[in-house]
C-alpha atoms as a PDB file:
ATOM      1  CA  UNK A   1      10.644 -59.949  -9.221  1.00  0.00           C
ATOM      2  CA  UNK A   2      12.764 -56.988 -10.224  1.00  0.00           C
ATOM      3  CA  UNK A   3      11.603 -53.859  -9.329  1.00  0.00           C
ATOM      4  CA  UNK A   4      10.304 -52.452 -13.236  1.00  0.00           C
ATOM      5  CA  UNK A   5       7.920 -55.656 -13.040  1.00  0.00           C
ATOM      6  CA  UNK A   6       6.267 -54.717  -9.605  1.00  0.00           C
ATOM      7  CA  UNK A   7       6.241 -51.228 -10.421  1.00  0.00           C
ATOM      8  CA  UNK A   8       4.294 -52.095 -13.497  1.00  0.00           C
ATOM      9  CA  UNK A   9       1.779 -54.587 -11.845  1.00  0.00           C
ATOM     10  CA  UNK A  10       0.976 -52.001  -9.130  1.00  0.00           C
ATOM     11  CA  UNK A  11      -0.001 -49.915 -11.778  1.00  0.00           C
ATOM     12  CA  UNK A  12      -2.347 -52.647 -13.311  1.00  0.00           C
ATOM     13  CA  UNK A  13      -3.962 -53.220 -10.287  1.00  0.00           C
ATOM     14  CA  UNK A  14      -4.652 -49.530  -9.887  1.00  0.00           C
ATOM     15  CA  UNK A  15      -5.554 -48.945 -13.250  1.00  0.00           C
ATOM     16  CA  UNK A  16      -8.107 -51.921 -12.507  1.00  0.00           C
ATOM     17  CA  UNK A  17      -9.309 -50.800  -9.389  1.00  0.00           C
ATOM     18  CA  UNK A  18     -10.256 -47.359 -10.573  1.00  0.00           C
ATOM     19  CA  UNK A  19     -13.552 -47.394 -10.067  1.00  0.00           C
ATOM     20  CA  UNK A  20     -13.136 -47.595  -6.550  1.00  0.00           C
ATOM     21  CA  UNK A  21     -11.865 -45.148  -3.608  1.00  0.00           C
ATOM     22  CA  UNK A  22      -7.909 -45.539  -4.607  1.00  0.00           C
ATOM     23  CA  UNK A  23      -6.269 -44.175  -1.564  1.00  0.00           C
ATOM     24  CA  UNK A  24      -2.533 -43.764  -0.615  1.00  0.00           C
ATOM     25  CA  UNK A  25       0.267 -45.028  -2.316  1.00  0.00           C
ATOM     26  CA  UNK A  26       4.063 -44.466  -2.160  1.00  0.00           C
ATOM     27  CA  UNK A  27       5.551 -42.529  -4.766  1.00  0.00           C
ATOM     28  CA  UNK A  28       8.327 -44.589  -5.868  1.00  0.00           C
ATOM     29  CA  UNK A  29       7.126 -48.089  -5.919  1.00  0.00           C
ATOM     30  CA  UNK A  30       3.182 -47.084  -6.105  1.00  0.00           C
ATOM     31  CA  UNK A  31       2.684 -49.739  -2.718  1.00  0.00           C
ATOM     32  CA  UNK A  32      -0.405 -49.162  -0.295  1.00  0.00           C
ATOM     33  CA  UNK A  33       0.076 -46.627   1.868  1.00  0.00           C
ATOM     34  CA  UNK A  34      -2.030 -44.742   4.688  1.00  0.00           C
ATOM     35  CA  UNK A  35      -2.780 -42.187   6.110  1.00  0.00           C
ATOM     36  CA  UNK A  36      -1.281 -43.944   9.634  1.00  0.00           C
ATOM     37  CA  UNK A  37       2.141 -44.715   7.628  1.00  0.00           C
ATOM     38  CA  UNK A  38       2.530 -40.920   6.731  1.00  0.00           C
ATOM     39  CA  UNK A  39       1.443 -39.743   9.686  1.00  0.00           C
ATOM     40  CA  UNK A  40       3.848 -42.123  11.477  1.00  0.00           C
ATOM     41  CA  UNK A  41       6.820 -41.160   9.263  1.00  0.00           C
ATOM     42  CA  UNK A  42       6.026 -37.192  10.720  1.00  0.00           C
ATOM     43  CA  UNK A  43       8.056 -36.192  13.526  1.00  0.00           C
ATOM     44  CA  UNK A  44       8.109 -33.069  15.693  1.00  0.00           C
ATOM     45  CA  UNK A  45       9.900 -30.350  13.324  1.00  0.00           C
ATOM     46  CA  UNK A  46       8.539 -32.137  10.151  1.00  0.00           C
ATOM     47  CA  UNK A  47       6.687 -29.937   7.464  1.00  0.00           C
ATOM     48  CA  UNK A  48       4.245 -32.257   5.212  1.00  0.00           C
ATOM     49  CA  UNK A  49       3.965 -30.511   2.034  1.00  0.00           C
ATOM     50  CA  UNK A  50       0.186 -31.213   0.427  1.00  0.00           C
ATOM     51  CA  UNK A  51      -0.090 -30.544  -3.378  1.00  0.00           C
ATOM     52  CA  UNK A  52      -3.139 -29.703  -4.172  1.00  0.00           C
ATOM     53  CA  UNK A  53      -5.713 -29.189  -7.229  1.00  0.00           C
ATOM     54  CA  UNK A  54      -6.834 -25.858  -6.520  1.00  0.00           C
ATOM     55  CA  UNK A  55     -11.074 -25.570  -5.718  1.00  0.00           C
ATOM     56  CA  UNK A  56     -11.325 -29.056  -5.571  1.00  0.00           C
ATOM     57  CA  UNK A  57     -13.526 -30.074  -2.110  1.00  0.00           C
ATOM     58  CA  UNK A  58     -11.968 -33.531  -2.048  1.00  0.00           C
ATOM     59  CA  UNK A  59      -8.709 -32.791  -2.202  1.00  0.00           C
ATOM     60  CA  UNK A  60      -9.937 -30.108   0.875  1.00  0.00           C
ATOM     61  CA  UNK A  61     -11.344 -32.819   2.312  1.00  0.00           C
ATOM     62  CA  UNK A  62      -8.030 -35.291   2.236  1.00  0.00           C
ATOM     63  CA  UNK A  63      -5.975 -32.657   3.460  1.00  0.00           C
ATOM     64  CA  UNK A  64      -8.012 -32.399   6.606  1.00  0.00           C
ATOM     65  CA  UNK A  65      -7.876 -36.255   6.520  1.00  0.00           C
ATOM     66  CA  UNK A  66      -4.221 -35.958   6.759  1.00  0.00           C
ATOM     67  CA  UNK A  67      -4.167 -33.175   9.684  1.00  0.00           C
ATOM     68  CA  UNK A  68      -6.732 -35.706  11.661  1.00  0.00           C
ATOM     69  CA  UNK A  69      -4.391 -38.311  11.722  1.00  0.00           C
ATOM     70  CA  UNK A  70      -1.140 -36.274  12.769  1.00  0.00           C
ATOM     71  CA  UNK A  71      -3.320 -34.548  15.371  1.00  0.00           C
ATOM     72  CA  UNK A  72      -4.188 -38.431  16.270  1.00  0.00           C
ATOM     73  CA  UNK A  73      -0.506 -39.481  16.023  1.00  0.00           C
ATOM     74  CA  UNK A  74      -0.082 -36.911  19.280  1.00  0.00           C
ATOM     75  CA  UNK A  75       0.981 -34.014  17.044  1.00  0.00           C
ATOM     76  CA  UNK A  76       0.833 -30.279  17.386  1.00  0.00           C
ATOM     77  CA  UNK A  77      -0.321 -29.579  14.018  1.00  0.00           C
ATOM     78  CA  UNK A  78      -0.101 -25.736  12.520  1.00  0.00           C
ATOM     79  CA  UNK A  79      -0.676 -24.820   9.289  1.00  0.00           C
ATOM     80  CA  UNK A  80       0.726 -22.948   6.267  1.00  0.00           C
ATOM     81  CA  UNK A  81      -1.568 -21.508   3.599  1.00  0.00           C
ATOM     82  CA  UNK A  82      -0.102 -20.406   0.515  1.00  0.00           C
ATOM     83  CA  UNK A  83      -3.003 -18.116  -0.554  1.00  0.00           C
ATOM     84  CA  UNK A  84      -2.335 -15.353   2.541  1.00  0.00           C
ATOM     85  CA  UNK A  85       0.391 -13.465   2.503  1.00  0.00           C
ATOM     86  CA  UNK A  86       2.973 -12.805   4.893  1.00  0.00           C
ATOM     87  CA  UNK A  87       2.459  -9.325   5.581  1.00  0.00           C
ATOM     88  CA  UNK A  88      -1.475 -10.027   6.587  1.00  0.00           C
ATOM     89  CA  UNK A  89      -0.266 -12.479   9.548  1.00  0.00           C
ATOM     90  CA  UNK A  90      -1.439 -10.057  11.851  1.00  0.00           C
ATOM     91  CA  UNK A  91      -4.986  -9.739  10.258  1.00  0.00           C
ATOM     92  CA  UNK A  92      -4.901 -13.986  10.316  1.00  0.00           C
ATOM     93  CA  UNK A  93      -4.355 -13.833  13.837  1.00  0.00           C
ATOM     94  CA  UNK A  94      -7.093 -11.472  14.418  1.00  0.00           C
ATOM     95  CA  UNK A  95      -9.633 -13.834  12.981  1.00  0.00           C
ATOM     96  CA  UNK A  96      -8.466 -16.873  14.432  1.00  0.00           C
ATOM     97  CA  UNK A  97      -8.733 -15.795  18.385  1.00  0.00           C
ATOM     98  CA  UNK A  98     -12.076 -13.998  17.024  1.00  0.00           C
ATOM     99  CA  UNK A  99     -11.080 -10.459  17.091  1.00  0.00           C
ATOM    100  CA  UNK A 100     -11.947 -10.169  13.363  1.00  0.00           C
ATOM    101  CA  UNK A 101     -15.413 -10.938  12.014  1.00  0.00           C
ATOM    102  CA  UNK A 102     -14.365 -13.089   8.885  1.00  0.00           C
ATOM    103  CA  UNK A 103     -16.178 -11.138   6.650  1.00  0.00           C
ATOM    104  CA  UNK A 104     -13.447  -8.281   7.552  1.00  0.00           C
ATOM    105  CA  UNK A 105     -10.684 -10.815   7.835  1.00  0.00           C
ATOM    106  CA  UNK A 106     -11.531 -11.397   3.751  1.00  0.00           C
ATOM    107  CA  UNK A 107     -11.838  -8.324   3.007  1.00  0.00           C
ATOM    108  CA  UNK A 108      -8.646  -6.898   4.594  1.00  0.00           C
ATOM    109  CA  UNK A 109      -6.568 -10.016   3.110  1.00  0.00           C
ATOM    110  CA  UNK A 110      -8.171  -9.509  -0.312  1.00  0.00           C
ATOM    111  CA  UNK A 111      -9.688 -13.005  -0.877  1.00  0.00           C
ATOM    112  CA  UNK A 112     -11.846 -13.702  -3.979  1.00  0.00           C
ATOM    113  CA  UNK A 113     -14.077 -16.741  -4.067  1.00  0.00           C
ATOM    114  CA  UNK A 114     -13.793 -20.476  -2.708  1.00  0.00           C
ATOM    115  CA  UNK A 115     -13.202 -19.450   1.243  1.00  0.00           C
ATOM    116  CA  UNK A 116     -15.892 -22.107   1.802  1.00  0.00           C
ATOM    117  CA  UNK A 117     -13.270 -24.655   0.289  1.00  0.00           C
ATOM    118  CA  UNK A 118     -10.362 -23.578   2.460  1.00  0.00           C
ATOM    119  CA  UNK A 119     -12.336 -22.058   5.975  1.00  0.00           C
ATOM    120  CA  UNK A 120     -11.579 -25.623   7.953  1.00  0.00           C
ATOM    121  CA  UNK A 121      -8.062 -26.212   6.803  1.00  0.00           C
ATOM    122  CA  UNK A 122      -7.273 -22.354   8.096  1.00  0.00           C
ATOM    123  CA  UNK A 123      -9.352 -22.978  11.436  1.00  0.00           C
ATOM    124  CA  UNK A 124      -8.258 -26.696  11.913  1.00  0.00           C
ATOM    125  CA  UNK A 125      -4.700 -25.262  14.648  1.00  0.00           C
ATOM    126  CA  UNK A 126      -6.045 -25.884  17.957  1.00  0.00           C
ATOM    127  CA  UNK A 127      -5.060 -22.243  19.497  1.00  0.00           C
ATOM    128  CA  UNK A 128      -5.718 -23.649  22.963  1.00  0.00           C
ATOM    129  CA  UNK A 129      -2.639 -26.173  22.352  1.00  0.00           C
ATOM    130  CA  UNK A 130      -0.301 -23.343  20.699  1.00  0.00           C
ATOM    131  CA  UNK A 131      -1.020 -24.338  17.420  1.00  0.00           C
ATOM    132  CA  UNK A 132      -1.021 -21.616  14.386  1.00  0.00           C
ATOM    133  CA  UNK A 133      -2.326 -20.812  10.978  1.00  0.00           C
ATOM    134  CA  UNK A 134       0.927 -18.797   9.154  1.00  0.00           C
ATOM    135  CA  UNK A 135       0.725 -16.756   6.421  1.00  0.00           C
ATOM    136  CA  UNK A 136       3.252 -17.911   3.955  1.00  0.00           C
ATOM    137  CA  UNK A 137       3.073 -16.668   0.604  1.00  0.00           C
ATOM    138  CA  UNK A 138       4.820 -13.117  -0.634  1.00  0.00           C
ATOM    139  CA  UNK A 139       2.279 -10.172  -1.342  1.00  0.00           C
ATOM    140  CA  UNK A 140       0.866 -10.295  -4.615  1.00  0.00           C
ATOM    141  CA  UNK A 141       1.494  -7.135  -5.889  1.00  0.00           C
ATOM    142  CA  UNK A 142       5.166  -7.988  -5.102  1.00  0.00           C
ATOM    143  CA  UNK A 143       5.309 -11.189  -7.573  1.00  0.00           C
ATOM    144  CA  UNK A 144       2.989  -9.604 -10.023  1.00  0.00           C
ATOM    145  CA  UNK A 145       5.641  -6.410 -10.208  1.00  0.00           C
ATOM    146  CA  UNK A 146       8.694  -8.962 -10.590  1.00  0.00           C
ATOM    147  CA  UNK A 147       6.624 -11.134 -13.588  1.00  0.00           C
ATOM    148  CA  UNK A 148       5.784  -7.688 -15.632  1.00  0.00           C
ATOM    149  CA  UNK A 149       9.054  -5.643 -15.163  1.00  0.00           C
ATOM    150  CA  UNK A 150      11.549  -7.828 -12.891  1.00  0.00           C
ATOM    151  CA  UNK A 151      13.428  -7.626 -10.079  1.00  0.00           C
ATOM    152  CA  UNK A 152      15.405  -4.182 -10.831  1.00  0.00           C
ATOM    153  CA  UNK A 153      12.162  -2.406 -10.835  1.00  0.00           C
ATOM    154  CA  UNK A 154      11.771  -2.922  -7.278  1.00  0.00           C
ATOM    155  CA  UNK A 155      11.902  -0.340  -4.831  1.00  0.00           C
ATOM    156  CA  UNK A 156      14.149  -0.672  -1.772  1.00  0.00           C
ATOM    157  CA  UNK A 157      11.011  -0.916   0.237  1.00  0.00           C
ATOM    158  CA  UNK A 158      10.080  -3.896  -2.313  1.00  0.00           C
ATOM    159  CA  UNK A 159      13.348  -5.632  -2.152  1.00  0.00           C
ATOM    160  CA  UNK A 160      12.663  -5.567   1.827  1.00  0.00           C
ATOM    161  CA  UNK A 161       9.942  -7.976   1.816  1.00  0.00           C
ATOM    162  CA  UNK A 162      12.099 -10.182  -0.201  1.00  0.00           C
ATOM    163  CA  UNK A 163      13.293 -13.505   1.508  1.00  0.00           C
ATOM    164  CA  UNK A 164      16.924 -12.889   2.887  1.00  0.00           C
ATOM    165  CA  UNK A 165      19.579 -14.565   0.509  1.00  0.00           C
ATOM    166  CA  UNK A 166      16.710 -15.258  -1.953  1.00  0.00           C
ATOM    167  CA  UNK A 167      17.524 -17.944  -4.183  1.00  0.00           C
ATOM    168  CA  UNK A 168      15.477 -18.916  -7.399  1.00  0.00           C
ATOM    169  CA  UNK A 169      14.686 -22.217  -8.274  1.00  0.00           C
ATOM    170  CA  UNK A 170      16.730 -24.761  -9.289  1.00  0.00           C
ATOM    171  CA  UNK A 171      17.437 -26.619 -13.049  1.00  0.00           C
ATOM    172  CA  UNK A 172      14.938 -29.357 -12.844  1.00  0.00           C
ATOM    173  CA  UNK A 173      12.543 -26.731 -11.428  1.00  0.00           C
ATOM    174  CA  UNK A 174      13.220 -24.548 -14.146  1.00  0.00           C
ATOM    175  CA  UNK A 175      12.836 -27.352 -16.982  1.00  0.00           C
ATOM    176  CA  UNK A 176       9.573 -28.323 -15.498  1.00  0.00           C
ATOM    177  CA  UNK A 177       7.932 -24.456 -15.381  1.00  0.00           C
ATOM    178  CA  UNK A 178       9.231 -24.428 -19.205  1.00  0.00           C
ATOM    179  CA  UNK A 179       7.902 -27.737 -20.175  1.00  0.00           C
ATOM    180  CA  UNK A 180       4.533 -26.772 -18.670  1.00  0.00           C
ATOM    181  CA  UNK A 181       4.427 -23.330 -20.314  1.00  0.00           C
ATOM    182  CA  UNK A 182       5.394 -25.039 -23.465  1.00  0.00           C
ATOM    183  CA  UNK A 183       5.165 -21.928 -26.177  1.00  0.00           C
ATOM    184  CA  UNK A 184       2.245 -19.782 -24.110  1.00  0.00           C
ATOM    185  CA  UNK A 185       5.703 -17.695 -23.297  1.00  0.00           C
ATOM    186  CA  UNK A 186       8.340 -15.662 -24.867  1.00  0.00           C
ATOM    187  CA  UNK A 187      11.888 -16.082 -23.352  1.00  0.00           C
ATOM    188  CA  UNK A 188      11.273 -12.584 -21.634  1.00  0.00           C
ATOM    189  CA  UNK A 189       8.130 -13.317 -19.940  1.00  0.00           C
ATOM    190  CA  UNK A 190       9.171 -16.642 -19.319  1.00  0.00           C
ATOM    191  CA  UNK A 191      11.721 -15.308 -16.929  1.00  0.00           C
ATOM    192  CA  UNK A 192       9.355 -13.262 -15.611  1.00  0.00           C
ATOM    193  CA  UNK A 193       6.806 -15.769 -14.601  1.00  0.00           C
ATOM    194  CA  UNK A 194       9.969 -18.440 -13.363  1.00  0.00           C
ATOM    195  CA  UNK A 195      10.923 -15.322 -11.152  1.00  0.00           C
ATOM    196  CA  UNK A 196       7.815 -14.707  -9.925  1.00  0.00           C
ATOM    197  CA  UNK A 197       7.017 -18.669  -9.343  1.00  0.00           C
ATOM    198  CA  UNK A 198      10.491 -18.433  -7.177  1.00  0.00           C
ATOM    199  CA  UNK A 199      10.085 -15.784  -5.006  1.00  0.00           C
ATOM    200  CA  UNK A 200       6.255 -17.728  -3.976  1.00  0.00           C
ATOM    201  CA  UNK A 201       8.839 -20.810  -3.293  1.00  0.00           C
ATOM    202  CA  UNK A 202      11.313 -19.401  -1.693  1.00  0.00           C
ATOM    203  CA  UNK A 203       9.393 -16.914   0.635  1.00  0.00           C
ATOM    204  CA  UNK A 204       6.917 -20.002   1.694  1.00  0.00           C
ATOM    205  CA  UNK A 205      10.333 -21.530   2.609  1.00  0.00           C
ATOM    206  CA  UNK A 206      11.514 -18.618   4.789  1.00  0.00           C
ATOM    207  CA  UNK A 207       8.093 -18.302   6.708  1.00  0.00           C
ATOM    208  CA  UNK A 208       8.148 -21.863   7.286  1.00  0.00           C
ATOM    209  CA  UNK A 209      11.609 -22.207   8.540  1.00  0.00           C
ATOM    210  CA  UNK A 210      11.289 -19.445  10.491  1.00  0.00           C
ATOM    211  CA  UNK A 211       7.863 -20.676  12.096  1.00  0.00           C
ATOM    212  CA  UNK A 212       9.334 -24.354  12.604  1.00  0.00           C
ATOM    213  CA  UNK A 213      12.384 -22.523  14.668  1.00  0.00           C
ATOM    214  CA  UNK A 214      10.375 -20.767  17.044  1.00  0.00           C
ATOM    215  CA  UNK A 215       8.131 -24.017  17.254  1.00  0.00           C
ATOM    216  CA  UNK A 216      10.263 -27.026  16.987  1.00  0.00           C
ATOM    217  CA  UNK A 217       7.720 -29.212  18.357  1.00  0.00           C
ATOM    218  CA  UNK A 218       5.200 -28.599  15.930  1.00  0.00           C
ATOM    219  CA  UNK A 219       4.243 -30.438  12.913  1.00  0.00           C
ATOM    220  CA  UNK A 220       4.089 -27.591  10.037  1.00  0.00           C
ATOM    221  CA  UNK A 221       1.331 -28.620   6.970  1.00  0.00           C
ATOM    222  CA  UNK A 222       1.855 -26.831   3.946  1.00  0.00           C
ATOM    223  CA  UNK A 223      -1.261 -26.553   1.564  1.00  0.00           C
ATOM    224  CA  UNK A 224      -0.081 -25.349  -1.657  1.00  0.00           C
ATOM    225  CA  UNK A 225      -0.556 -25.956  -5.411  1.00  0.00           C
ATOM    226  CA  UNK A 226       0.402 -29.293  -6.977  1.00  0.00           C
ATOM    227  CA  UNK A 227       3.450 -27.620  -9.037  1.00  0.00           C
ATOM    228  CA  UNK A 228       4.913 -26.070  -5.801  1.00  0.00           C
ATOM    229  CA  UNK A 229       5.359 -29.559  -4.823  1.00  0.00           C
ATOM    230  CA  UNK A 230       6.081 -31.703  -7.431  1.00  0.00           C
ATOM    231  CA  UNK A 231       9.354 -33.975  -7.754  1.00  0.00           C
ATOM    232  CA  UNK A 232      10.987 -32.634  -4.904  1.00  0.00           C
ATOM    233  CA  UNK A 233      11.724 -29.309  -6.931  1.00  0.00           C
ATOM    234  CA  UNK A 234      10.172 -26.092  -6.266  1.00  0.00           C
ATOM    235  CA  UNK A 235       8.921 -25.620  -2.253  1.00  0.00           C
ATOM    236  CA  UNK A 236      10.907 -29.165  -0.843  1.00  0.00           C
ATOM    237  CA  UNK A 237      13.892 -28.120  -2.502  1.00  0.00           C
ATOM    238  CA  UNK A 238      13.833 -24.392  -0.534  1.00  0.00           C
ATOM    239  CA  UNK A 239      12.764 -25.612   2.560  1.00  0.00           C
ATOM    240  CA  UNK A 240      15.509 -28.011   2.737  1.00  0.00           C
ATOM    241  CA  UNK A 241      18.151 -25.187   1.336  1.00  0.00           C
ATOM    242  CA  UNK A 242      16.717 -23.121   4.300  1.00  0.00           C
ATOM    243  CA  UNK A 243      17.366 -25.989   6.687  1.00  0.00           C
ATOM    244  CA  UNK A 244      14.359 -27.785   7.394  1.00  0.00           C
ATOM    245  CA  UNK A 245      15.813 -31.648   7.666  1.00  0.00           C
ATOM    246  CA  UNK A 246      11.881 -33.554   7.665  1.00  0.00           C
ATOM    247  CA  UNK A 247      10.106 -32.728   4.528  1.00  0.00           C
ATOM    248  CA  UNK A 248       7.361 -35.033   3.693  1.00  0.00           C
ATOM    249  CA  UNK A 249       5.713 -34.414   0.079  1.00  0.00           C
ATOM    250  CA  UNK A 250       1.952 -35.837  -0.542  1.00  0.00           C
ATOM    251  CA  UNK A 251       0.595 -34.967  -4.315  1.00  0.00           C
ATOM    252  CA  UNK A 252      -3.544 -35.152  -4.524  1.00  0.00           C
ATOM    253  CA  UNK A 253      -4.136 -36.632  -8.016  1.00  0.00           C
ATOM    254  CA  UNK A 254      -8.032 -36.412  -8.780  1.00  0.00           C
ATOM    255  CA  UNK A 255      -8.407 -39.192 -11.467  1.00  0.00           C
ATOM    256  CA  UNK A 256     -11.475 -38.051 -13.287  1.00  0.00           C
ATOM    257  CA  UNK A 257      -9.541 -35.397 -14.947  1.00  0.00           C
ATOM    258  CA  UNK A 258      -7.731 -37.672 -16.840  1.00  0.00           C
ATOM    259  CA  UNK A 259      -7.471 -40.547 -19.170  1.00  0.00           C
ATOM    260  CA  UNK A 260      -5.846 -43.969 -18.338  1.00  0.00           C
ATOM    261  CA  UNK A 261      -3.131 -43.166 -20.172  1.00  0.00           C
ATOM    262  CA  UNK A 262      -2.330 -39.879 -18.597  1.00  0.00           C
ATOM    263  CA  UNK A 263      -3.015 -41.243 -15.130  1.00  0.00           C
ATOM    264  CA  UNK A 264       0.158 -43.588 -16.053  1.00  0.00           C
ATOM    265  CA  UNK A 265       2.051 -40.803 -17.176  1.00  0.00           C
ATOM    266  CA  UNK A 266       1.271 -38.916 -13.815  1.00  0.00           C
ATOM    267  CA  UNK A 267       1.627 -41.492 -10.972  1.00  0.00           C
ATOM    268  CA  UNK A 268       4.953 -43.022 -12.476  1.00  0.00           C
ATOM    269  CA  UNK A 269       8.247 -41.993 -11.504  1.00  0.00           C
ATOM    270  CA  UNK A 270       9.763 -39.455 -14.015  1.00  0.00           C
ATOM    271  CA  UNK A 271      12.805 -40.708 -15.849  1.00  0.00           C
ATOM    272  CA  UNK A 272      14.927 -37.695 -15.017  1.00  0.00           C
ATOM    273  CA  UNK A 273      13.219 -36.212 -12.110  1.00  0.00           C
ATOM    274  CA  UNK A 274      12.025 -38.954  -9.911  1.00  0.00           C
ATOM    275  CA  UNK A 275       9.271 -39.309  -8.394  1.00  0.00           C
ATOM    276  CA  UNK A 276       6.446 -37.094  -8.060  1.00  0.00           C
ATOM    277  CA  UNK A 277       5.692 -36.849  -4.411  1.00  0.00           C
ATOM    278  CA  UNK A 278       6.721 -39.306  -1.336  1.00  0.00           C
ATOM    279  CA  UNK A 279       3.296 -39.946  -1.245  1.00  0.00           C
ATOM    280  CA  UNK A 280       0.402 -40.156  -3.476  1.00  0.00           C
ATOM    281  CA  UNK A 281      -3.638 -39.395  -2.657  1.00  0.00           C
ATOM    282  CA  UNK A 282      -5.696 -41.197  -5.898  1.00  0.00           C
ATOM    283  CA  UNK A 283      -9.131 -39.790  -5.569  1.00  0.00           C
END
């Protein structure tokens, strides 16, 4: 059976199966999967990148699921959030050993709603084994001042909390971000928002890195948004351009949001940029 055929009848037998719990598959040939296959293909010094859809409680609920079972597989499992920012690592610290009432942690980090979505995968580290919760995103203001007016607007104070040899993402990445903005953007802005999408990237690359040398025995998660992730562009491609050799990408794809045909469109590989995660959650 060439490989187009069993590609095509794995999809079938999702497609028919959908009314039931779907569960893992690989990303290339849409076979079974498990949680106990990724967590087995993790190794000390791996990061496992989790795309997420943002607010949803059971994708939350998968990617503890997946932190379980590396913690199970004898791992030292710390964790990367994309919605704190670097600079507030000492504030995240504060909370975690208990320092910092969270109601002060929130406030000082500037969180808006949802923290009830996200509180277990930020407490999940076991501190008491030398696991963390990093802060890996740039500041806000920072990306927001590089979308509106770009990067020669920055101050020299700005251009500090930049990563060091910043790179921006590559062609694929940059064909995706314009296929998804479709004509919501002028080239300008475009550039703007590509920028700004980079720099998130790019810094969540240098704070892992960075982390993952000081910890080489650690498995690093990465909870981020599904874009960040997708075909290997974006956040895998920095991380490996910053050196990290083990990056493992899972994409959550809640199936209720879309129609059979669009579920197709999402789980198979792309024709020009592969596929979309090593590992896919159907939920």
């Amino acid at each position: 059976m060439n490989p187009i055929t069993t590609l095509i009848l794995s999809l079938f037998w999702v497609f028919e199966s959908i009314s039931t719990p779907l569960g893992y598959y690989t990303g290339e040939h849409l076979s079974t999967s498990s949680l106990q296959v990724i967590a087995a293909a993790a190794k000390p010094g791996s990061v496992i990148v989790i795309g997420e859809p943002h607010d949803n409680k059971m994708s939350q609920q998968g990617q503890l699921e997946i932190m379980k079972a590396l913690r199970t597989a004898g791992h030292t499992v710390s964790v990367g959030m994309e919605f704190i920012s670097y600079p507030d690592q000492a504030s995240l610290d504060e909370y975690r050993t208990g320092t910092l009432p969270e109601a002060d942690f929130l406030k000082k980090i500037g969180w808006g709603n949802n923290y009830d979505v996200y509180r277990d995968q930020i407490q999940f580290p076991l501190l008491a084994e030398g696991a963390r919760t990093i802060a890996i995103n740039a500041p806000r203001y920072l990306t927001t001042k590089i979308r509106k007016t770009g990067f020669e607007s920055l101050t020299t104070e700005e251009r500090a909390l930049l990563p060091p040899n910043y790179q921006g993402g590559n062609d694929n990445y940059r064909e995706r971000f314009a296929i998804a903005a479709g004509h919501h953007l002028t080239p300008q802005s475009f550039e703007g928002y590509f920028n700004a999408q980079s720099v998130w990237d790019d810094t969540m690359a240098w704070k892992t890195a960075e982390f993952l040398k000081a910890n080489p025995t650690h498995v690093f998660v990465i909870v981020v948004g599904q874009f960040h992730a997708e075909y290997g562009g974006g956040l895998p491609d920095r991380l490996k351009a910053r050196g990290v050799t083990s990056v493992l990408t899972v994409s959550q794809v809640d199936h209720s949001v879309y129609s059979d045909e669009e579920l197709e469109q999402e789980l198979l590989p792309h024709s020009k940029f592969g596929p979309r995660a090593n590992y896919l959650w159907i939920f």
